[in-house]
N, C-alpha and C. Protein backbone atom coordinates (compact mmCIF):
# COMPACT_ATOMS: atom_id res chain seq x y z
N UNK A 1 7.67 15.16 -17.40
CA UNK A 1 7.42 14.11 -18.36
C UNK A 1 5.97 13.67 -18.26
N UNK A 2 5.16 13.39 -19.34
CA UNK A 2 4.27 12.72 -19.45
C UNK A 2 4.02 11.57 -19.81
N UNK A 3 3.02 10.87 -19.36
CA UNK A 3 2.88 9.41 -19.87
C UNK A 3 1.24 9.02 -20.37
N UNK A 4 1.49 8.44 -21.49
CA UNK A 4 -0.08 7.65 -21.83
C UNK A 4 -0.46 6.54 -20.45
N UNK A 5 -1.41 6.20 -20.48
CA UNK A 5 -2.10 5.18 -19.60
C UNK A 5 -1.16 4.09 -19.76
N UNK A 6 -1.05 3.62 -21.05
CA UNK A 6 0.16 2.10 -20.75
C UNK A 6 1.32 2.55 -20.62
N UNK A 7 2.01 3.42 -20.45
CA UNK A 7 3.46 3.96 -20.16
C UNK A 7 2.90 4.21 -18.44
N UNK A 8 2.38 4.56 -18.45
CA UNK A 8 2.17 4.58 -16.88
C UNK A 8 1.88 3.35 -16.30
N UNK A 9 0.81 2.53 -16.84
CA UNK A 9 0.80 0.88 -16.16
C UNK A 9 2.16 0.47 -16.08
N UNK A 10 2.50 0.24 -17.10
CA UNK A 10 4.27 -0.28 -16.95
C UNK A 10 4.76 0.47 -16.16
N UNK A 11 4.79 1.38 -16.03
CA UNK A 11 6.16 2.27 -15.05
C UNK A 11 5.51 1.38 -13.44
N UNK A 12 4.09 1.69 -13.27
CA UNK A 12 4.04 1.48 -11.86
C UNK A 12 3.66 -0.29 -11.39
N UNK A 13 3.46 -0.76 -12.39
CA UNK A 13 3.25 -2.17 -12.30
C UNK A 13 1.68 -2.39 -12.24
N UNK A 14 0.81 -1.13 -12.67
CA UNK A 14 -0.85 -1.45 -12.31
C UNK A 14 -1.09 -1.72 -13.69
N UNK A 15 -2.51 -2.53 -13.74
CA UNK A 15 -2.77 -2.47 -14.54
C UNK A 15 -3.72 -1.60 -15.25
N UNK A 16 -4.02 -1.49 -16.52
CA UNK A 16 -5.08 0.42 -17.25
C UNK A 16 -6.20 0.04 -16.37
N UNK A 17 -6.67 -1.11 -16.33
CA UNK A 17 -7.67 -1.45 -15.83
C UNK A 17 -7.89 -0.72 -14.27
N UNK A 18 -7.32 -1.12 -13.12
CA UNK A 18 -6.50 -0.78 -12.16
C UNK A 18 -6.47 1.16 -12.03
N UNK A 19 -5.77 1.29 -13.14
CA UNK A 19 -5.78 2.98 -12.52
C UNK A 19 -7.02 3.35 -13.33
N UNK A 20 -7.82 2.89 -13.99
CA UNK A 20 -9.34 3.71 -14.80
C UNK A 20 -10.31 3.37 -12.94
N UNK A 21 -10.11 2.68 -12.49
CA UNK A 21 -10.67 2.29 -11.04
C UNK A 21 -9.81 3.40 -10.32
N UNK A 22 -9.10 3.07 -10.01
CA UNK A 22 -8.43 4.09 -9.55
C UNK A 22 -9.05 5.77 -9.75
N UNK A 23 -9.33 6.14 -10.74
CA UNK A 23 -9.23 6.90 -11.16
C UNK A 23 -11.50 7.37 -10.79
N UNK A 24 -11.94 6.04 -11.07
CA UNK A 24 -13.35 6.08 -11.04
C UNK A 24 -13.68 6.48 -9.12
N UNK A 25 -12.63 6.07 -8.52
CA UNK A 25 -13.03 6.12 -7.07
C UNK A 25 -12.30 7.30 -6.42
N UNK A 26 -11.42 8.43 -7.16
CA UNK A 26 -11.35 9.23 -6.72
C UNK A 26 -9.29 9.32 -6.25
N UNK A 27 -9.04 8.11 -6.69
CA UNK A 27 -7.50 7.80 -6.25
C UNK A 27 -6.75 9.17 -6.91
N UNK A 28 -7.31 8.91 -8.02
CA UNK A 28 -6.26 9.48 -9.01
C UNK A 28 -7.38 10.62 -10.13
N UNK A 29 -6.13 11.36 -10.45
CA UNK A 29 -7.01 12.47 -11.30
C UNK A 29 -6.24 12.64 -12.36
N UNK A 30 -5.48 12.03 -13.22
CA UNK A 30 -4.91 12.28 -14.37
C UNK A 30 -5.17 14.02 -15.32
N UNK A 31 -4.42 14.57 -16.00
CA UNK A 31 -5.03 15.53 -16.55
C UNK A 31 -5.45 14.77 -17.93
N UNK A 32 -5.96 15.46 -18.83
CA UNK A 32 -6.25 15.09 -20.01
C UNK A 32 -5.62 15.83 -21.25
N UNK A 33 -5.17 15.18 -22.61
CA UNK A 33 -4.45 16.15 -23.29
C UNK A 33 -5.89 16.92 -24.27
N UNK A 34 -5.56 17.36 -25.51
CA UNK A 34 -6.23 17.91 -26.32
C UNK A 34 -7.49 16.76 -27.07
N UNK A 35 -6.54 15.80 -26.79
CA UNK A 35 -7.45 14.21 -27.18
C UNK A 35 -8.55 13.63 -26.54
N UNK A 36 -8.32 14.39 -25.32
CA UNK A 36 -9.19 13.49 -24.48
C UNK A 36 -8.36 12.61 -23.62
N UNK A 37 -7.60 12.49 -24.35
CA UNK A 37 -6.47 11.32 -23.60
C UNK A 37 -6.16 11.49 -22.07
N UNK A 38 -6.31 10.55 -20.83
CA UNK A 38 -5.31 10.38 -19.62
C UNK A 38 -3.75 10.86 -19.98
N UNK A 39 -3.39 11.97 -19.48
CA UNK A 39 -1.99 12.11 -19.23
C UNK A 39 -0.81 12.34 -17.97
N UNK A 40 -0.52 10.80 -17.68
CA UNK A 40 -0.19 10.80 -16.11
C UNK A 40 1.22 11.78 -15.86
N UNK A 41 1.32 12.26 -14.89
CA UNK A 41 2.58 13.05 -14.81
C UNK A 41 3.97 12.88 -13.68
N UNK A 42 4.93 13.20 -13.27
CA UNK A 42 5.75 12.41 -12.65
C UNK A 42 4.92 12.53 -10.77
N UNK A 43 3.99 13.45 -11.02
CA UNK A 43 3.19 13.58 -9.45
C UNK A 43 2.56 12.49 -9.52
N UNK A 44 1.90 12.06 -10.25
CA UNK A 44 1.02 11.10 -10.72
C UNK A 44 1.91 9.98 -10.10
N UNK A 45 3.06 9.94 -10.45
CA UNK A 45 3.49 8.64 -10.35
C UNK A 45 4.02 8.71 -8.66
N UNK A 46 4.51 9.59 -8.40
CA UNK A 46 4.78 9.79 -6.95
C UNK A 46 3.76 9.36 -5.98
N UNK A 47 2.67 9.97 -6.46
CA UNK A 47 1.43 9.77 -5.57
C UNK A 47 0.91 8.07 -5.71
N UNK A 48 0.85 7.18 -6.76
CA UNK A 48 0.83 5.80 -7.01
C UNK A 48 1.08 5.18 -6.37
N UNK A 49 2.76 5.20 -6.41
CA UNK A 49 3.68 4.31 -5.25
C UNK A 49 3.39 5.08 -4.13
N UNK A 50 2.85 6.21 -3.80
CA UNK A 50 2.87 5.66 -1.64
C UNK A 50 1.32 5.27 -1.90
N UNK A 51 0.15 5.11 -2.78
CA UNK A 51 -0.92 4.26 -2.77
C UNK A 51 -0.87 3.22 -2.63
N UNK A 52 0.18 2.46 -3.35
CA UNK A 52 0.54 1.43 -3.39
C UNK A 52 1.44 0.92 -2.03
N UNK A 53 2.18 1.90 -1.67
CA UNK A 53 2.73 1.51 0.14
C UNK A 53 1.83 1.46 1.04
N UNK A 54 1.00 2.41 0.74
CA UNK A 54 -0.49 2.36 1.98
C UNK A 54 -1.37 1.07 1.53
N UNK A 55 -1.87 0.49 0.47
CA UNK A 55 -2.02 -0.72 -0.03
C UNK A 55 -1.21 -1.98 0.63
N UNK A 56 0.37 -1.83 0.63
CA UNK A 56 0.99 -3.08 0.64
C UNK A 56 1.10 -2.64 2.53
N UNK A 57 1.07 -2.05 3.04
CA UNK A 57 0.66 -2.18 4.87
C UNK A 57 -0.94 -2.39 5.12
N UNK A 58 -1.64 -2.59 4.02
CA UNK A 58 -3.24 -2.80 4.38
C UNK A 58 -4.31 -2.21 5.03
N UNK A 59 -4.02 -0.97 4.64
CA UNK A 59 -4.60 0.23 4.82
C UNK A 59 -5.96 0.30 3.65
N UNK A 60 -7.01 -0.25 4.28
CA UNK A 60 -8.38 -0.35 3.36
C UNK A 60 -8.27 0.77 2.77
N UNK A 61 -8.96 0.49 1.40
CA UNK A 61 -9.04 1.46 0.32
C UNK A 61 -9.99 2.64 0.48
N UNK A 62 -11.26 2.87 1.40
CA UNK A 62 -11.88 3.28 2.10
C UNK A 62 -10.66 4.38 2.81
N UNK A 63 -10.31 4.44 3.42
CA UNK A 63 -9.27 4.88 4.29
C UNK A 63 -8.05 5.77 3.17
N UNK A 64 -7.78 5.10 2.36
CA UNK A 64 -6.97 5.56 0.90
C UNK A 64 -7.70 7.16 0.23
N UNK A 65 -9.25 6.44 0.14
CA UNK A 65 -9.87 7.29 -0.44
C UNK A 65 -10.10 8.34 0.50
N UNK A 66 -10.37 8.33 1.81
CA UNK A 66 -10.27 9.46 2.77
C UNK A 66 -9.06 10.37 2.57
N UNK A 67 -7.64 9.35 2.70
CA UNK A 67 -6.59 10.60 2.47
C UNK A 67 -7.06 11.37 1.07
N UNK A 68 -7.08 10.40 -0.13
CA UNK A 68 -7.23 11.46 -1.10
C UNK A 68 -7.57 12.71 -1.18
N UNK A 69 -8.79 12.58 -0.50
CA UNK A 69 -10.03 13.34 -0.60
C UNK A 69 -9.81 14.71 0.21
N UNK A 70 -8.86 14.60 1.51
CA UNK A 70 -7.89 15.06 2.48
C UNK A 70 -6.75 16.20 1.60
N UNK A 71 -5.87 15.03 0.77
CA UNK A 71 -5.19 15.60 0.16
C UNK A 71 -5.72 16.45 -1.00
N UNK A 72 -6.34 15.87 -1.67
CA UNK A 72 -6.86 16.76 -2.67
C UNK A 72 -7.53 18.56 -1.70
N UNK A 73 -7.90 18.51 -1.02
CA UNK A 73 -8.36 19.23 -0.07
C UNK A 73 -7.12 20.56 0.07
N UNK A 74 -6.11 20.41 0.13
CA UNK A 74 -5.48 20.79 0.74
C UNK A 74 -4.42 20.89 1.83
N UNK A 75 -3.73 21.96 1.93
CA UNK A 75 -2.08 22.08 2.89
C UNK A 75 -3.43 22.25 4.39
N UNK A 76 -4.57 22.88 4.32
CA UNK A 76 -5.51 23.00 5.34
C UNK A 76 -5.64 21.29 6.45
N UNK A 77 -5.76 20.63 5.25
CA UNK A 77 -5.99 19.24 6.14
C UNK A 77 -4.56 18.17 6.49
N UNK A 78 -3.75 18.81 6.56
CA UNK A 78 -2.20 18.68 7.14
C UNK A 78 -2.66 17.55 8.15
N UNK A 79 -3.06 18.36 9.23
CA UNK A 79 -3.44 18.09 10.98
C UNK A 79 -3.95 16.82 10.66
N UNK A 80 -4.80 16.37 10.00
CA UNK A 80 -5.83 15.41 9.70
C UNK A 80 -5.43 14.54 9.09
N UNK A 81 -4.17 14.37 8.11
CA UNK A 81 -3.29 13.43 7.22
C UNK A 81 -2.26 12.79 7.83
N UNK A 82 -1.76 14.00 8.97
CA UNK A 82 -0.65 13.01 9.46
C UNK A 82 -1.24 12.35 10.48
N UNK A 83 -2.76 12.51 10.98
CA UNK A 83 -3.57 11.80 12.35
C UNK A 83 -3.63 10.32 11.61
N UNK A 84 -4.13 10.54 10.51
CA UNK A 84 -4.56 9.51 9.75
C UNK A 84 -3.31 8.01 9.38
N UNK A 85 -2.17 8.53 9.26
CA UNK A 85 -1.17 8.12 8.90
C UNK A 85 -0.70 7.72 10.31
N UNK A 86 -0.71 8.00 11.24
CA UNK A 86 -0.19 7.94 12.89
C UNK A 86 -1.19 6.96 13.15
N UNK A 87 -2.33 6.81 13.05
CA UNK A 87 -3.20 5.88 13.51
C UNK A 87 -3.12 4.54 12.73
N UNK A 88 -2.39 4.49 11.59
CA UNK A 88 -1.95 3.37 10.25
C UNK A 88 -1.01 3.12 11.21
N UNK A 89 0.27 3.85 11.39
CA UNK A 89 1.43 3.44 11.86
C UNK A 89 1.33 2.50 12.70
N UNK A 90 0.50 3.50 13.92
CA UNK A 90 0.17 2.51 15.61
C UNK A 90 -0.65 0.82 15.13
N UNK A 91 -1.51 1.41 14.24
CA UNK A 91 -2.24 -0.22 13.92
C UNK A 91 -0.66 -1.00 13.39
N UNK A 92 -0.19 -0.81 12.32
CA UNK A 92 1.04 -1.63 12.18
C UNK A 92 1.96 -2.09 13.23
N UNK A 93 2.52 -0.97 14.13
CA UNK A 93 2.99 -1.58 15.00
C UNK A 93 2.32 -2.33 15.58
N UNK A 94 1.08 -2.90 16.26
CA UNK A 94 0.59 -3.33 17.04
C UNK A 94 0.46 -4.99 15.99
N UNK A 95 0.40 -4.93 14.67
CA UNK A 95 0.83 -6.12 13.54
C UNK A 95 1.71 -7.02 13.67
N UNK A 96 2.60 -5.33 13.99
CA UNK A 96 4.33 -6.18 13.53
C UNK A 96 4.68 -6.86 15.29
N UNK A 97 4.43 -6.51 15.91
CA UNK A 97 4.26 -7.49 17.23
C UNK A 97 3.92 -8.66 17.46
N UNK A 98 2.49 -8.57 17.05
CA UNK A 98 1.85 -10.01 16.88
C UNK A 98 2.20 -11.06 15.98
N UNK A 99 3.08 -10.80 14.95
CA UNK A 99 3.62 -11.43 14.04
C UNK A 99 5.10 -11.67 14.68
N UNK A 100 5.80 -11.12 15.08
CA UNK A 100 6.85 -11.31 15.70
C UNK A 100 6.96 -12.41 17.39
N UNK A 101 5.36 -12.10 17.79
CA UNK A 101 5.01 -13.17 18.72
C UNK A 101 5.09 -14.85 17.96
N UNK A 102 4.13 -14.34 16.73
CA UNK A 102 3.94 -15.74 16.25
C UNK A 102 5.27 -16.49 15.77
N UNK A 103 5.97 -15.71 15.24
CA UNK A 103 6.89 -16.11 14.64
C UNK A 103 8.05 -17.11 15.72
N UNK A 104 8.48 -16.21 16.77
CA UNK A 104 8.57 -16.99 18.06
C UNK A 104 8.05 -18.61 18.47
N UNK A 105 6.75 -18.15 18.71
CA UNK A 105 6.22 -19.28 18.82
C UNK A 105 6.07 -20.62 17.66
N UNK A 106 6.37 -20.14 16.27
CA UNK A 106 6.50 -21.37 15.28
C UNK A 106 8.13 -21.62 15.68
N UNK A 107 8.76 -20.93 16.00
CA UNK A 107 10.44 -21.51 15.86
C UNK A 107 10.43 -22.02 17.32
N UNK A 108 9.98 -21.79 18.22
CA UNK A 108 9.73 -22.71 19.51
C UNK A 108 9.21 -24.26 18.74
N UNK A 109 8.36 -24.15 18.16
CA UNK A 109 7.61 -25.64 17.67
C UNK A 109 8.53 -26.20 16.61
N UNK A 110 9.07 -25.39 16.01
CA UNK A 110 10.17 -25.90 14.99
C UNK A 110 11.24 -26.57 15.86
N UNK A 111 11.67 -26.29 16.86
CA UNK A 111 12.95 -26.91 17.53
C UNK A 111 12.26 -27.50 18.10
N UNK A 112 11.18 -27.92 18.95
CA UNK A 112 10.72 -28.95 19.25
C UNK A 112 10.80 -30.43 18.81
N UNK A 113 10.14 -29.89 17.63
CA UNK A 113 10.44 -30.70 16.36
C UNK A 113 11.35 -31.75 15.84
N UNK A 114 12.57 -30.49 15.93
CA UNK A 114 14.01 -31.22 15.58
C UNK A 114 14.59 -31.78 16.49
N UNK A 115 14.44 -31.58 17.94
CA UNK A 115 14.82 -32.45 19.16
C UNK A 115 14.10 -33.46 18.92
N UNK A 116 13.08 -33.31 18.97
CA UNK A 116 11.94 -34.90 18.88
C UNK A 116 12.43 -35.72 17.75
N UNK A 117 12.62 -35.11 16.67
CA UNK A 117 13.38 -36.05 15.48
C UNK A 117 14.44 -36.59 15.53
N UNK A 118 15.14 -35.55 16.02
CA UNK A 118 16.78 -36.35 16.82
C UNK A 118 16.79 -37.24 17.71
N UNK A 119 16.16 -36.93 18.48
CA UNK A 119 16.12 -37.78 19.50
C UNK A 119 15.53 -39.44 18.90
N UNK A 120 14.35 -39.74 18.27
CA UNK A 120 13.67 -40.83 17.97
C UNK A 120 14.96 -41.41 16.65
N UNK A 121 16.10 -40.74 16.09
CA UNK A 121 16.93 -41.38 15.09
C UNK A 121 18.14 -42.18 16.07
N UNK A 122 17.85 -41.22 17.35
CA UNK A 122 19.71 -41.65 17.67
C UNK A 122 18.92 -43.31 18.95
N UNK A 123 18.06 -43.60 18.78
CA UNK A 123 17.00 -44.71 19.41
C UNK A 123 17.49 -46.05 18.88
């Protein structure tokens, strides 16, 4: 299946604006029809959403554009995509820790809280 540029914004939630950037920095390579026209394809859209997963774990766009550039490259730079992706992972885990510390520590202060409040009503 193919899609115009706004059948594709809608499908993936970007905006034309969004994938013509996309597209200016190397994200994305749309083919073109006889028109000239962007014609995104269901790879197209595959490849979007895990941009958009590597995006929503905060994986600088810098870093995005490396895989591309990787992938576009080739089954050759395998070794080098999944290093890249392993070194995302480990940074996340090392995220999802520290957030799971904090989180701890606000529900420690949260029950603090509610003892101290209880306590000063039943006074």
């Amino acid at each position: 299946m193919e899609y115009t540029i706004g059948e594709f914004s809608k499908l993936t939630d970007l905006g034309i604006h969004t994938l013509r950037y996309y597209e200016h920095e190397g994200l994305l390579t749309p083919e073109r029809n006889s028109s000239n026209r962007r014609c995104y394809s269901e790879k197209d859209l595959a490849w979007v959403m895990f941009i958009k997963r590597l995006k929503d774990t905060g994986m600088p766009i810098k870093q995005i554009q490396h895989y591309a550039k990787l992938r576009a490259a080739g089954d050759s730079t395998l070794p080098e995509r999944m290093e890249l992706l392993a070194a995302h992972r480990n940074a996340l885990c090392i995220q999802i820790r520290q957030l799971q510390e904090n989180m701890e520590k606000l529900d420690s202060k949260i029950e603090f809280y509610r003892t101290e409040i209880e306590r000063m009503s039943n006074k």
